[in-house]
C-alpha atoms as a PDB file:
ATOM      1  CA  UNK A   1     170.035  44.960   6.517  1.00  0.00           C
ATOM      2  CA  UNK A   2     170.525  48.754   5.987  1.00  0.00           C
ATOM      3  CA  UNK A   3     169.911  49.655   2.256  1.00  0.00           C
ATOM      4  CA  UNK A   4     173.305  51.904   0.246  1.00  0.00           C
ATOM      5  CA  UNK A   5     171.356  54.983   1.120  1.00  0.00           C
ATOM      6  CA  UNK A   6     170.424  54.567   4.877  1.00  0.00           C
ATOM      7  CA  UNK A   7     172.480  57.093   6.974  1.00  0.00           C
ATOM      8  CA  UNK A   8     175.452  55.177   8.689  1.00  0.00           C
ATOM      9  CA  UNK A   9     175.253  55.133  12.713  1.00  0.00           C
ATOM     10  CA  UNK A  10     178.536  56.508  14.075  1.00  0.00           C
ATOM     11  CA  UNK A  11     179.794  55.369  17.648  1.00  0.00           C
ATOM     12  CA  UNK A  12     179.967  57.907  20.157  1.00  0.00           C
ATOM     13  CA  UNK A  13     183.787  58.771  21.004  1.00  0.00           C
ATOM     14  CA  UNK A  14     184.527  57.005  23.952  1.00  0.00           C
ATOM     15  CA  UNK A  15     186.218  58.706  27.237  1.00  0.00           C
ATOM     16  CA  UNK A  16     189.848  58.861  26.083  1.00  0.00           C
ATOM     17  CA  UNK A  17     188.877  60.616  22.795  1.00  0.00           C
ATOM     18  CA  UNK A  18     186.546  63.346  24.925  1.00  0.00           C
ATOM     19  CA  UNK A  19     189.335  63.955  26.929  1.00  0.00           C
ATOM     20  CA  UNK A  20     191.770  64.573  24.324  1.00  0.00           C
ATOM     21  CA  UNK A  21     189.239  67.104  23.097  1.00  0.00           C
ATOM     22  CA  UNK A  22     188.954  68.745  25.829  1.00  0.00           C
ATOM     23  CA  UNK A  23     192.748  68.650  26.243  1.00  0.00           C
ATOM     24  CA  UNK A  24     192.645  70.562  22.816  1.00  0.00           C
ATOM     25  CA  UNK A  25     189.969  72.559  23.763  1.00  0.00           C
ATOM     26  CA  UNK A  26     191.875  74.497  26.949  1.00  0.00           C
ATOM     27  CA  UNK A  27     195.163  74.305  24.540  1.00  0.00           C
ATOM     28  CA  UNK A  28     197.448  72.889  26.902  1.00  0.00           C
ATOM     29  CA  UNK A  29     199.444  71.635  23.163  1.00  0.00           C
ATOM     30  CA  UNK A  30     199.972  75.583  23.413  1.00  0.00           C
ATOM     31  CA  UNK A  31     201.129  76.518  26.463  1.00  0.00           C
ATOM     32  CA  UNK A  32     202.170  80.162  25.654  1.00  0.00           C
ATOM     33  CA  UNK A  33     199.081  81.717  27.174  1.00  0.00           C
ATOM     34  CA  UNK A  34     200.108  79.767  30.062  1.00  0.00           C
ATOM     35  CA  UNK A  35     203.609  81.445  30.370  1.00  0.00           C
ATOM     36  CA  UNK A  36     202.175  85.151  29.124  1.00  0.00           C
ATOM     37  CA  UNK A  37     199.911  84.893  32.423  1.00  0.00           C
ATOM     38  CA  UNK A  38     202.664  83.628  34.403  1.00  0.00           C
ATOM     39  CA  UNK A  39     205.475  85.818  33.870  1.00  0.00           C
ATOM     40  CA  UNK A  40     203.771  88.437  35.278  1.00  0.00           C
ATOM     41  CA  UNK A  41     202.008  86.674  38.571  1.00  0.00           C
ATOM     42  CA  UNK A  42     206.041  85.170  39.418  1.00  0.00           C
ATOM     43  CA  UNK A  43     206.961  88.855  38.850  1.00  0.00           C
ATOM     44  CA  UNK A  44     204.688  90.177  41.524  1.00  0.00           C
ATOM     45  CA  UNK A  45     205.476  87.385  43.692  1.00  0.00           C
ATOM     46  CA  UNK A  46     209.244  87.920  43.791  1.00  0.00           C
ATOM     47  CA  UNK A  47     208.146  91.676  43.990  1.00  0.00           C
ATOM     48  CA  UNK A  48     206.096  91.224  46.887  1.00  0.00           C
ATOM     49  CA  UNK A  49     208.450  88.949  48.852  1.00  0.00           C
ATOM     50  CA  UNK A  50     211.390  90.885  48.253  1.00  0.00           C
ATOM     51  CA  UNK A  51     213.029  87.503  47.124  1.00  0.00           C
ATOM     52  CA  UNK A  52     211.483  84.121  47.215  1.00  0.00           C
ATOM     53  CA  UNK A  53     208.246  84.044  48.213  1.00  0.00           C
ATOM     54  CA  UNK A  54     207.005  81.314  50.179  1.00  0.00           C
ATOM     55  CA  UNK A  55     206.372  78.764  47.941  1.00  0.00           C
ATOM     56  CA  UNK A  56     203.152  77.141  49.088  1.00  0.00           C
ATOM     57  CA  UNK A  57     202.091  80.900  47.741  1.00  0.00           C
ATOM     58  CA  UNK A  58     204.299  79.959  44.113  1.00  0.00           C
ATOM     59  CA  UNK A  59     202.896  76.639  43.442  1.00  0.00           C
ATOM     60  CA  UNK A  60     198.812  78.074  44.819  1.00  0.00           C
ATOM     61  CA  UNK A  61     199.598  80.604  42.217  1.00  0.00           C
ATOM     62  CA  UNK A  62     201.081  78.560  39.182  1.00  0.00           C
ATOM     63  CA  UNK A  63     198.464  76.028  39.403  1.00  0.00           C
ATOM     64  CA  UNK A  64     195.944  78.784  39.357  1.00  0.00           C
ATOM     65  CA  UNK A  65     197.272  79.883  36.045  1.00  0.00           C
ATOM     66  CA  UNK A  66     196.924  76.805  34.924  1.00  0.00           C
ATOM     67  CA  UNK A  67     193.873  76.360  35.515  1.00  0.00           C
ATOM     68  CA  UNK A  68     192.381  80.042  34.420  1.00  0.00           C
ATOM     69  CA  UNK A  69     194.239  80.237  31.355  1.00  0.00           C
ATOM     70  CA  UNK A  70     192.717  76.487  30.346  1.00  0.00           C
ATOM     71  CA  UNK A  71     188.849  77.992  31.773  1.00  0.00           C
ATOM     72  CA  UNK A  72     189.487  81.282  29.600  1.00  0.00           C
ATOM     73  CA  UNK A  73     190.491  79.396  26.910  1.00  0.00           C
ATOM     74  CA  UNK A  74     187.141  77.174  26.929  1.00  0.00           C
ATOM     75  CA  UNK A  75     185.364  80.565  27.955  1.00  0.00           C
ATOM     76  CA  UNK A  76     186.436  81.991  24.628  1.00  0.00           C
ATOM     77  CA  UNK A  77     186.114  79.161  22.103  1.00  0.00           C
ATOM     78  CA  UNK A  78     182.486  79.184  23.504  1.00  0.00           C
ATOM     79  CA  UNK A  79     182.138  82.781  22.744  1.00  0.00           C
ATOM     80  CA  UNK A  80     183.783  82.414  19.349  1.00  0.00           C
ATOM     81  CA  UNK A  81     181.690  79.279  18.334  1.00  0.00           C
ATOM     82  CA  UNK A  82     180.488  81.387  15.734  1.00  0.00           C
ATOM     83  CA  UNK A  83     183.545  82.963  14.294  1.00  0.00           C
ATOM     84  CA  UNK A  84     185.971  80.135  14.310  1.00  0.00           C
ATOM     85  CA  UNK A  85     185.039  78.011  11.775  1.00  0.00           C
ATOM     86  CA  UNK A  86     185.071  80.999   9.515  1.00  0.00           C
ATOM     87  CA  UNK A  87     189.047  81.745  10.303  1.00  0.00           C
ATOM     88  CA  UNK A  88     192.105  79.705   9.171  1.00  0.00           C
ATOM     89  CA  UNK A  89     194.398  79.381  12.306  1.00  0.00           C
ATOM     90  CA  UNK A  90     190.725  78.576  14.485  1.00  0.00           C
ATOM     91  CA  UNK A  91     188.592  76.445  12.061  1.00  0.00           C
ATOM     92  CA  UNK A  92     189.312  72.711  13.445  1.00  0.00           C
ATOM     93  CA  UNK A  93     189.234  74.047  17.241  1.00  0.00           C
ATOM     94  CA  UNK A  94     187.175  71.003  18.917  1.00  0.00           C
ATOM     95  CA  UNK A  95     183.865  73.802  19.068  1.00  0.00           C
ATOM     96  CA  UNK A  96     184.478  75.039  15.766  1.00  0.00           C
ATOM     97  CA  UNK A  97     184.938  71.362  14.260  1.00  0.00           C
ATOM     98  CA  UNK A  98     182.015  70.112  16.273  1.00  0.00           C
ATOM     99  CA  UNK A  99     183.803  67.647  18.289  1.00  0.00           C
ATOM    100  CA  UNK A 100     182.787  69.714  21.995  1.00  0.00           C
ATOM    101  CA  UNK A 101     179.453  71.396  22.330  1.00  0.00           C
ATOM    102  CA  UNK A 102     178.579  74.785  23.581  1.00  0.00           C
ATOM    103  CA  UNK A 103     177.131  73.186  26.599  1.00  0.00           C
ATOM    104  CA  UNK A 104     180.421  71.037  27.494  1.00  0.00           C
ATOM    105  CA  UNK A 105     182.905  73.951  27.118  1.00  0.00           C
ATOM    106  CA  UNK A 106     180.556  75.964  29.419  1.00  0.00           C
ATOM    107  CA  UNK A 107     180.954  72.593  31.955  1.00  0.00           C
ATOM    108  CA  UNK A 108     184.418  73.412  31.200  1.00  0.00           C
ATOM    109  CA  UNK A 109     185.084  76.502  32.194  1.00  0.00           C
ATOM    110  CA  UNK A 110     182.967  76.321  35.673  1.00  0.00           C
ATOM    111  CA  UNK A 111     184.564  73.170  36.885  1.00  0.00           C
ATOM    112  CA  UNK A 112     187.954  74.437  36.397  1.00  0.00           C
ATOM    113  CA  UNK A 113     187.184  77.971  37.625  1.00  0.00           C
ATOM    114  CA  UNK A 114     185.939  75.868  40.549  1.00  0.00           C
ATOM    115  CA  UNK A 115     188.955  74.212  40.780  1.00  0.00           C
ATOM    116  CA  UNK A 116     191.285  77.589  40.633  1.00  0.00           C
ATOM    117  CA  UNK A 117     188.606  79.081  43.536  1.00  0.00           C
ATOM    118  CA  UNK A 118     189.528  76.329  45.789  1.00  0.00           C
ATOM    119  CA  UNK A 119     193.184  77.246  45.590  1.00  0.00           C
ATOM    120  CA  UNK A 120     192.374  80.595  46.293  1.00  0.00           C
ATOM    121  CA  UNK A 121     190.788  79.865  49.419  1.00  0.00           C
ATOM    122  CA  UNK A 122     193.898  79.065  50.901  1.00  0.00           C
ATOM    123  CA  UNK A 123     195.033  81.872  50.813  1.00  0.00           C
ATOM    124  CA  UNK A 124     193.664  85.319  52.757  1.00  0.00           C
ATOM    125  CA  UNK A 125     190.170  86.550  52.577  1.00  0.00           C
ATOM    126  CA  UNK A 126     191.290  89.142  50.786  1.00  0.00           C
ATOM    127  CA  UNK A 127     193.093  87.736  47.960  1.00  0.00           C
ATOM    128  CA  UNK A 128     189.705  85.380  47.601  1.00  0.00           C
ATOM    129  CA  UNK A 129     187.913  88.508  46.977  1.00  0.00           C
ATOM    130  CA  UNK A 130     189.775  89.511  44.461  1.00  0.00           C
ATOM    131  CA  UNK A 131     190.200  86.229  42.838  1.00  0.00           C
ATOM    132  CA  UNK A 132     185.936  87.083  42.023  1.00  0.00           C
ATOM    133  CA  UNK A 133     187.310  90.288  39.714  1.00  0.00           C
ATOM    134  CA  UNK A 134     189.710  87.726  38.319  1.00  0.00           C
ATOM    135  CA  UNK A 135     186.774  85.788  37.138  1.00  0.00           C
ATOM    136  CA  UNK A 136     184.705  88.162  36.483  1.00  0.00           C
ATOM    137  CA  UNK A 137     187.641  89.749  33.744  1.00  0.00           C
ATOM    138  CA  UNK A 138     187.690  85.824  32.453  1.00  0.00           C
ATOM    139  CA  UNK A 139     184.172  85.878  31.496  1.00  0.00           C
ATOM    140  CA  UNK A 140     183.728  89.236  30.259  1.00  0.00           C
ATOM    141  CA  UNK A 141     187.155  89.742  27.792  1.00  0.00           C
ATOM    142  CA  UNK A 142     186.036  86.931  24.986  1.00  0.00           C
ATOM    143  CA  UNK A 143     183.062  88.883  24.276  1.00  0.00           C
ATOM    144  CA  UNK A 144     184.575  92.376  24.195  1.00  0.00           C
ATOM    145  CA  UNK A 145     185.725  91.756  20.703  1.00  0.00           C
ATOM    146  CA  UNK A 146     182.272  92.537  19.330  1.00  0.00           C
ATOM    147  CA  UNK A 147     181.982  95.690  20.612  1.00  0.00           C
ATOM    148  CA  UNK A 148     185.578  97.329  20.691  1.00  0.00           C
ATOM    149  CA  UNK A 149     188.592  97.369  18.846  1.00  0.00           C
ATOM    150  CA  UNK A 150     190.506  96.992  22.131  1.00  0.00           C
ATOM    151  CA  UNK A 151     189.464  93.788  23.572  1.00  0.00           C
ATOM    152  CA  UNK A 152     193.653  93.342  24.483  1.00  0.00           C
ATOM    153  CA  UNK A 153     192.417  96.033  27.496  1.00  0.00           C
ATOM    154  CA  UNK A 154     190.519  93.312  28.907  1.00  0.00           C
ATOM    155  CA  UNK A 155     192.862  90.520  28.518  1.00  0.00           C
ATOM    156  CA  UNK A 156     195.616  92.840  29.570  1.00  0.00           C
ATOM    157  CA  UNK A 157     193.350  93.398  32.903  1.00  0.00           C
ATOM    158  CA  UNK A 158     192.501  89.978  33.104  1.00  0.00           C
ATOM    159  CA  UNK A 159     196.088  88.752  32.586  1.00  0.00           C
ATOM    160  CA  UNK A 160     197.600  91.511  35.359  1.00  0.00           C
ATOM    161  CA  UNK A 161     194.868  90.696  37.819  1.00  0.00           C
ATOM    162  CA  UNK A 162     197.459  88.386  39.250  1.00  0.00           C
ATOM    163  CA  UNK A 163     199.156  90.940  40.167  1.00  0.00           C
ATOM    164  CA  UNK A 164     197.706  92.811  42.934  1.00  0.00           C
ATOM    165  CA  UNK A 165     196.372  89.500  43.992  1.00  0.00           C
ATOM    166  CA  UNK A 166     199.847  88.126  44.352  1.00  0.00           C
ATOM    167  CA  UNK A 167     201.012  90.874  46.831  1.00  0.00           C
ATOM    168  CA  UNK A 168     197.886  90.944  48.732  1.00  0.00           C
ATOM    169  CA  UNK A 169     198.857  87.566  49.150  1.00  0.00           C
ATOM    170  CA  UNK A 170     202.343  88.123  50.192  1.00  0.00           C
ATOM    171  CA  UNK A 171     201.993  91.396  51.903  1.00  0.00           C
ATOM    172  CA  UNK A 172     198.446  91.733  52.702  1.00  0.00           C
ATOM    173  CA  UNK A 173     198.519  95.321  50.455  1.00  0.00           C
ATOM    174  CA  UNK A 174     198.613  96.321  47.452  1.00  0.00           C
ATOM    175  CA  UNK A 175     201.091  99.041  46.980  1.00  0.00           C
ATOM    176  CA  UNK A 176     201.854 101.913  44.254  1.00  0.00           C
ATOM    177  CA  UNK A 177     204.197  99.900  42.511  1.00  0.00           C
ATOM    178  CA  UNK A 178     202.124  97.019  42.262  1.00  0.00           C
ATOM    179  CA  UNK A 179     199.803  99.101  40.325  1.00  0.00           C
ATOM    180  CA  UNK A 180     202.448 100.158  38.001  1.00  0.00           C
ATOM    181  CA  UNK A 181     203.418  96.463  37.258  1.00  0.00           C
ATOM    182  CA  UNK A 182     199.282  95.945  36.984  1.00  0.00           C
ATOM    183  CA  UNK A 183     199.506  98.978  33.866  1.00  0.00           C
ATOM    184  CA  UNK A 184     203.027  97.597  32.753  1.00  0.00           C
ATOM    185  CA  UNK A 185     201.395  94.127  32.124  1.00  0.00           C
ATOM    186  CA  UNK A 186     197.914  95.939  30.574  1.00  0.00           C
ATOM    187  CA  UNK A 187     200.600  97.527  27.755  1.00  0.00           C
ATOM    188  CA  UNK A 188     202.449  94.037  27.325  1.00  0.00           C
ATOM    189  CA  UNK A 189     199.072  92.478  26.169  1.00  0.00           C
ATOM    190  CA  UNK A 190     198.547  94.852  24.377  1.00  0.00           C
ATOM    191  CA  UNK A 191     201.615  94.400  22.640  1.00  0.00           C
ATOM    192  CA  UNK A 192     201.633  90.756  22.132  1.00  0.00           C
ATOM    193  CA  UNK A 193     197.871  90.737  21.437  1.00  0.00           C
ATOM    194  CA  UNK A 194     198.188  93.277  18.430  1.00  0.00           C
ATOM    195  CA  UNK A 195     200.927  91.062  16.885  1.00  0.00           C
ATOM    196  CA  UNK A 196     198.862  88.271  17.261  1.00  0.00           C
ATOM    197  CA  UNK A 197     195.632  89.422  15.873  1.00  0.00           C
ATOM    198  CA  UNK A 198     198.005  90.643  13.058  1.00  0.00           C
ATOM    199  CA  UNK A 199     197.890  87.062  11.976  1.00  0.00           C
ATOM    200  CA  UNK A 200     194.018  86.964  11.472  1.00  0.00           C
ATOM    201  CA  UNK A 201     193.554  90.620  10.617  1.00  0.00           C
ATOM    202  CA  UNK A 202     192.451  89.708   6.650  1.00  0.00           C
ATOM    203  CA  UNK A 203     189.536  86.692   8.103  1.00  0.00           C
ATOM    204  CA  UNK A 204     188.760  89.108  11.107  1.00  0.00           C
ATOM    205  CA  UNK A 205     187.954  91.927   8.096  1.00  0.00           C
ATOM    206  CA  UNK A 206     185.811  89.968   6.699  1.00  0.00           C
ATOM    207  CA  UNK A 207     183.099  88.136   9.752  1.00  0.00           C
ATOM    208  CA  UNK A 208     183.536  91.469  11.480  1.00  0.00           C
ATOM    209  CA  UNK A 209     186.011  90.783  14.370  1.00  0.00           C
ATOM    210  CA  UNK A 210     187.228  93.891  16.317  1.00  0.00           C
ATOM    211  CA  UNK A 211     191.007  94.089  17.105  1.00  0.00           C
ATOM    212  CA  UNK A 212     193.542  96.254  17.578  1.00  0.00           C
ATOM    213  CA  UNK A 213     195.289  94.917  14.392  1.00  0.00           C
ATOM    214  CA  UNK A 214     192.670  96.429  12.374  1.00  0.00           C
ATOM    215  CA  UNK A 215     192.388  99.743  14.789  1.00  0.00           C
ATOM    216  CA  UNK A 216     196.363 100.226  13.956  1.00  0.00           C
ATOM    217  CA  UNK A 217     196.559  99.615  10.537  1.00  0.00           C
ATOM    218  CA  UNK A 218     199.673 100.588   8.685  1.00  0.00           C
ATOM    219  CA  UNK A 219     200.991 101.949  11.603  1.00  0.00           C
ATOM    220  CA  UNK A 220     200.881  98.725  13.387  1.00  0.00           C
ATOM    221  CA  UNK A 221     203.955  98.415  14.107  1.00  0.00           C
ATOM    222  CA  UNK A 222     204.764 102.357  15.270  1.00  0.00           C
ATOM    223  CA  UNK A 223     202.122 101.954  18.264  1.00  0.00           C
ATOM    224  CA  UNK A 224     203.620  98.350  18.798  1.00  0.00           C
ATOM    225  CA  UNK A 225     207.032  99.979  19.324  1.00  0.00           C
ATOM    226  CA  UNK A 226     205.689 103.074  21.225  1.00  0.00           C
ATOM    227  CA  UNK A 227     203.947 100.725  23.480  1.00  0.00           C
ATOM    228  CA  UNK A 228     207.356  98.649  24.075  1.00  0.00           C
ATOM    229  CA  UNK A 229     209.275 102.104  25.022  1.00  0.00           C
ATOM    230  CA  UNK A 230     206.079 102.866  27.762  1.00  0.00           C
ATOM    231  CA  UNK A 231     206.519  99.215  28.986  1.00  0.00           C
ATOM    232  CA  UNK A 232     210.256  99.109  29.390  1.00  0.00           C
ATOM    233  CA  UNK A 233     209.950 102.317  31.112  1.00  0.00           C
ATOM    234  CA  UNK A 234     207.065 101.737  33.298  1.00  0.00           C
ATOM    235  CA  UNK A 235     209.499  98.740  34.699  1.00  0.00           C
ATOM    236  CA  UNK A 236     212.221 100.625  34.726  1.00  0.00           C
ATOM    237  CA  UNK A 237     210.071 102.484  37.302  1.00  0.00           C
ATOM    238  CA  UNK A 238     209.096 100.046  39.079  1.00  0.00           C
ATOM    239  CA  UNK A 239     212.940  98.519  39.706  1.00  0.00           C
ATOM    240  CA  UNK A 240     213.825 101.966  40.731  1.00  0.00           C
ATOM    241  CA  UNK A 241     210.898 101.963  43.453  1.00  0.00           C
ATOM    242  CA  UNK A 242     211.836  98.411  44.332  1.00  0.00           C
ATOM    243  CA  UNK A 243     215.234  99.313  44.690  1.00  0.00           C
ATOM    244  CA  UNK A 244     216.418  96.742  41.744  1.00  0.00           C
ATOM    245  CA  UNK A 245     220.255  96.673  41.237  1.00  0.00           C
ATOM    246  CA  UNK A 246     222.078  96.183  37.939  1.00  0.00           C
ATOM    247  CA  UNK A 247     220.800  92.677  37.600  1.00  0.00           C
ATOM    248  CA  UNK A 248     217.287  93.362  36.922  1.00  0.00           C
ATOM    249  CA  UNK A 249     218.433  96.428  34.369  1.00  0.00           C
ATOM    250  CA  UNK A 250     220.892  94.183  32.334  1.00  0.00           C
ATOM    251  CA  UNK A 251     217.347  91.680  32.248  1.00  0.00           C
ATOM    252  CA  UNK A 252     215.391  94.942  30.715  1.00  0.00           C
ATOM    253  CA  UNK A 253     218.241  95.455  28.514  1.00  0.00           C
ATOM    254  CA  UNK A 254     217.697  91.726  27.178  1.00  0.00           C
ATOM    255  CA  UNK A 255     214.257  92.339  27.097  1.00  0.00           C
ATOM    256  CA  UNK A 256     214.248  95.359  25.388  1.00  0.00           C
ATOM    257  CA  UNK A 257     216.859  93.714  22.296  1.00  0.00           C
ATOM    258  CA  UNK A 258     213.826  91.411  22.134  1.00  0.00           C
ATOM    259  CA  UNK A 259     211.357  93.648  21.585  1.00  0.00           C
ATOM    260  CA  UNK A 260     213.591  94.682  18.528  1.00  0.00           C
ATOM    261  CA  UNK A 261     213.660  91.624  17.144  1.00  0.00           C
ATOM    262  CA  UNK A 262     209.561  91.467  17.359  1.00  0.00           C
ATOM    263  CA  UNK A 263     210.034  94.736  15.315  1.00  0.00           C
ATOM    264  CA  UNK A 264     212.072  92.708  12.740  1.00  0.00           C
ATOM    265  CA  UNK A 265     209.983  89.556  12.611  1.00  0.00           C
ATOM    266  CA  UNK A 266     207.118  91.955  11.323  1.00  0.00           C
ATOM    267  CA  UNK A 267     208.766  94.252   9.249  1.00  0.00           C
ATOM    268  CA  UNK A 268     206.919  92.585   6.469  1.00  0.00           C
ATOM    269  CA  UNK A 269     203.466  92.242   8.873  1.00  0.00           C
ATOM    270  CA  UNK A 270     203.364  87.913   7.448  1.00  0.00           C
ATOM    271  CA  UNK A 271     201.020  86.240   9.497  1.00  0.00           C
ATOM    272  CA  UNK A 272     203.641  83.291  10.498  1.00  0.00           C
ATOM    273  CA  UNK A 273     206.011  85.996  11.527  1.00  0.00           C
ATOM    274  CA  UNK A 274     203.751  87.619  13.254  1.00  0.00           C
ATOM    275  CA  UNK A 275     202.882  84.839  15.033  1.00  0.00           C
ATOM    276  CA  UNK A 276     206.905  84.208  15.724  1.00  0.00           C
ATOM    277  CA  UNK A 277     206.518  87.682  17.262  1.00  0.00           C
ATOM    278  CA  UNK A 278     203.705  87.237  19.439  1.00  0.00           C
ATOM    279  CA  UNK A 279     205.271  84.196  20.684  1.00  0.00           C
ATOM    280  CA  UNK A 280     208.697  85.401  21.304  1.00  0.00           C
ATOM    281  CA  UNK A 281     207.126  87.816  24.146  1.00  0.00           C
ATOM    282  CA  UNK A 282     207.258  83.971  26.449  1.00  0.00           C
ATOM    283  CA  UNK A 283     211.386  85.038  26.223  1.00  0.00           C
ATOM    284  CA  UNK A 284     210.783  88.583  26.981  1.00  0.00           C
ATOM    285  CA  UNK A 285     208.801  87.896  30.038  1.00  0.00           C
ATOM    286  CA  UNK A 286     211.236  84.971  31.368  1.00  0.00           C
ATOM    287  CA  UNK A 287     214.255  87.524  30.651  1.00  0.00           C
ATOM    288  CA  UNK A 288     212.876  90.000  33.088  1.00  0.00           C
ATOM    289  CA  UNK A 289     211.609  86.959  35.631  1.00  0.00           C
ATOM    290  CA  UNK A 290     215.443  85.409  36.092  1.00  0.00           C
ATOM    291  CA  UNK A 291     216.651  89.101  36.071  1.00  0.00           C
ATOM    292  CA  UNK A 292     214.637  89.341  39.187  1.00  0.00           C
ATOM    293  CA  UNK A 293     215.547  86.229  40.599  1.00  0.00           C
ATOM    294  CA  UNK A 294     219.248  86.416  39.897  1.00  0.00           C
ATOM    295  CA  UNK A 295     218.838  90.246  41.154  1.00  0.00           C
ATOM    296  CA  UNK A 296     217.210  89.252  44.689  1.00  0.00           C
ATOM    297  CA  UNK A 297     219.597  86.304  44.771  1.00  0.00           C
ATOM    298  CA  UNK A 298     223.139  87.910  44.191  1.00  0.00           C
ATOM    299  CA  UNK A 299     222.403  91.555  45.530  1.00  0.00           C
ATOM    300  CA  UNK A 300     219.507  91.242  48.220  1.00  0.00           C
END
């Protein structure tokens, strides 16, 4: 019989519980990474085909988000191990709480890289290549945030990789106005990734977390609206060399009165409304996706 003071032997969590972590660990209960990746691979796509791509391409691509965003999720929490548990919004993250090791979100993030790389391959040789960039962006952005305060320039990149790989997969080039989306999507993250580092800006002070939050300062919001005006524009641009109808500039309207109500949400810079911000940007993306859609549908 074990005496009061013997330590008590705790089970190990069986297979549905490990799951469930891992579940939580790629943050599929938050999909909004998901979409902020998206939005601008479905752009390209429609971009690329001129209209509706073909959609063994679309659904090659979507799961690939999947998948990638869930990989750089476990990618990051693995790179954050040591910072998480020392911010509010990341403490009881399963690597954080304890309840994934290092070792397992590393297992993570190669078997469902894996998984995106055999999508890839069905596509051409040269969209593979560049899926090896894509991963290579993955792996490096987590870490950035030790060593810059602009780590939102290497999810940006990593984010808008999609996007030349999505017309070399259409077209089999990569054009100027690809390029422009590519630097369109680089200022979005930017954008969304300020307002949501605005949320941990006070814990990030303290362990000594780089961000563009604490770059900014008091004029966070200025270069978030400054940044919102290059975006818009840079797509304006990029309609005008796509030869985009009134469709697609009524969708950048909408876009645009969304990007003013970001500016409202953090008029007061409150974490929770920051954090309304940075998720409102899922609308702002979808806005100019269906203007697309509706604008290749309706006026060829």
């Amino acid at each position: 019989m074990l005496s009061s003071d013997s330590p008590l032997k705790t089970s190990a969590p069986s297979w549905r519980e490990r799951l469930h972590h891992y579940y939580l660990l790629v943050r599929l209960h938050r999909p909004i990474g998901i979409f902020l990746l998206m939005w601008p691979a479905l752009w390209a796509l429609w971009l690329a085909g001129e209209g509706p791509p073909p959609w063994g391409v679309v659904v090659v691509f979507v799961l690939g988000v999947v998948l990638m965003r869930s990989a750089g999720c476990a990618i990051n929490d693995f790179a954050d191990r040591d910072f998480d548990g020392h911010v509010r919004r990341t403490c009881e993250r399963p690597l954080a709480s304890g309840a994934v090791s290092p070792r397992e979100a590393v297992a993570v993030f190669v078997t469902l890289s894996l998984a995106s790389f055999a999508l890839v391959l069905l596509m051409n040789w040269q969209t593979v290549a560049l899926s090896v960039v894509a991963l290579g962006l993955t792996v490096v952005y987590p870490f950035m945030k030790r060593f810059t305060h602009v780590p939102q320039l290497f999810l940006g990149a990593a984010f808008g990789w999609a996007i030349p790989m999505a017309f070399m997969a259409v077209r089999v080039e990569i054009p100027f106005e690809a390029w422009v989306l590519f630097v369109a999507t680089l200022v979005w993250a930017l954008i969304y990734d300020t307002q949501y580092a605005m949320v941990d800006r006070e814990d990030d002070l303290k362990i000594g977390v780089k961000s563009t939050a604490i770059l900014f300062g008091r004029f966070d919001r200025l270069v978030i609206g400054a940044l919102q005006i290059l975006m818009l524009g840079l797509l304006v641009w990029v309609g005008d060399m796509a030869g985009r109808g009134w469709i697609y500039d009524a969708g950048l309207l909408v876009a645009a009165g969304l990007a003013l109500y970001q500016q409202w949400l953090t008029r007061a810079c409150e974490p929770k409304a920051c954090f309304d911000a940075f998720l409102n940007n899922n609308y702002f993306g979808l806005a100019i996706f269906i203007a697309l859609v509706l604008d290749y549908g309706l006026l060829g």
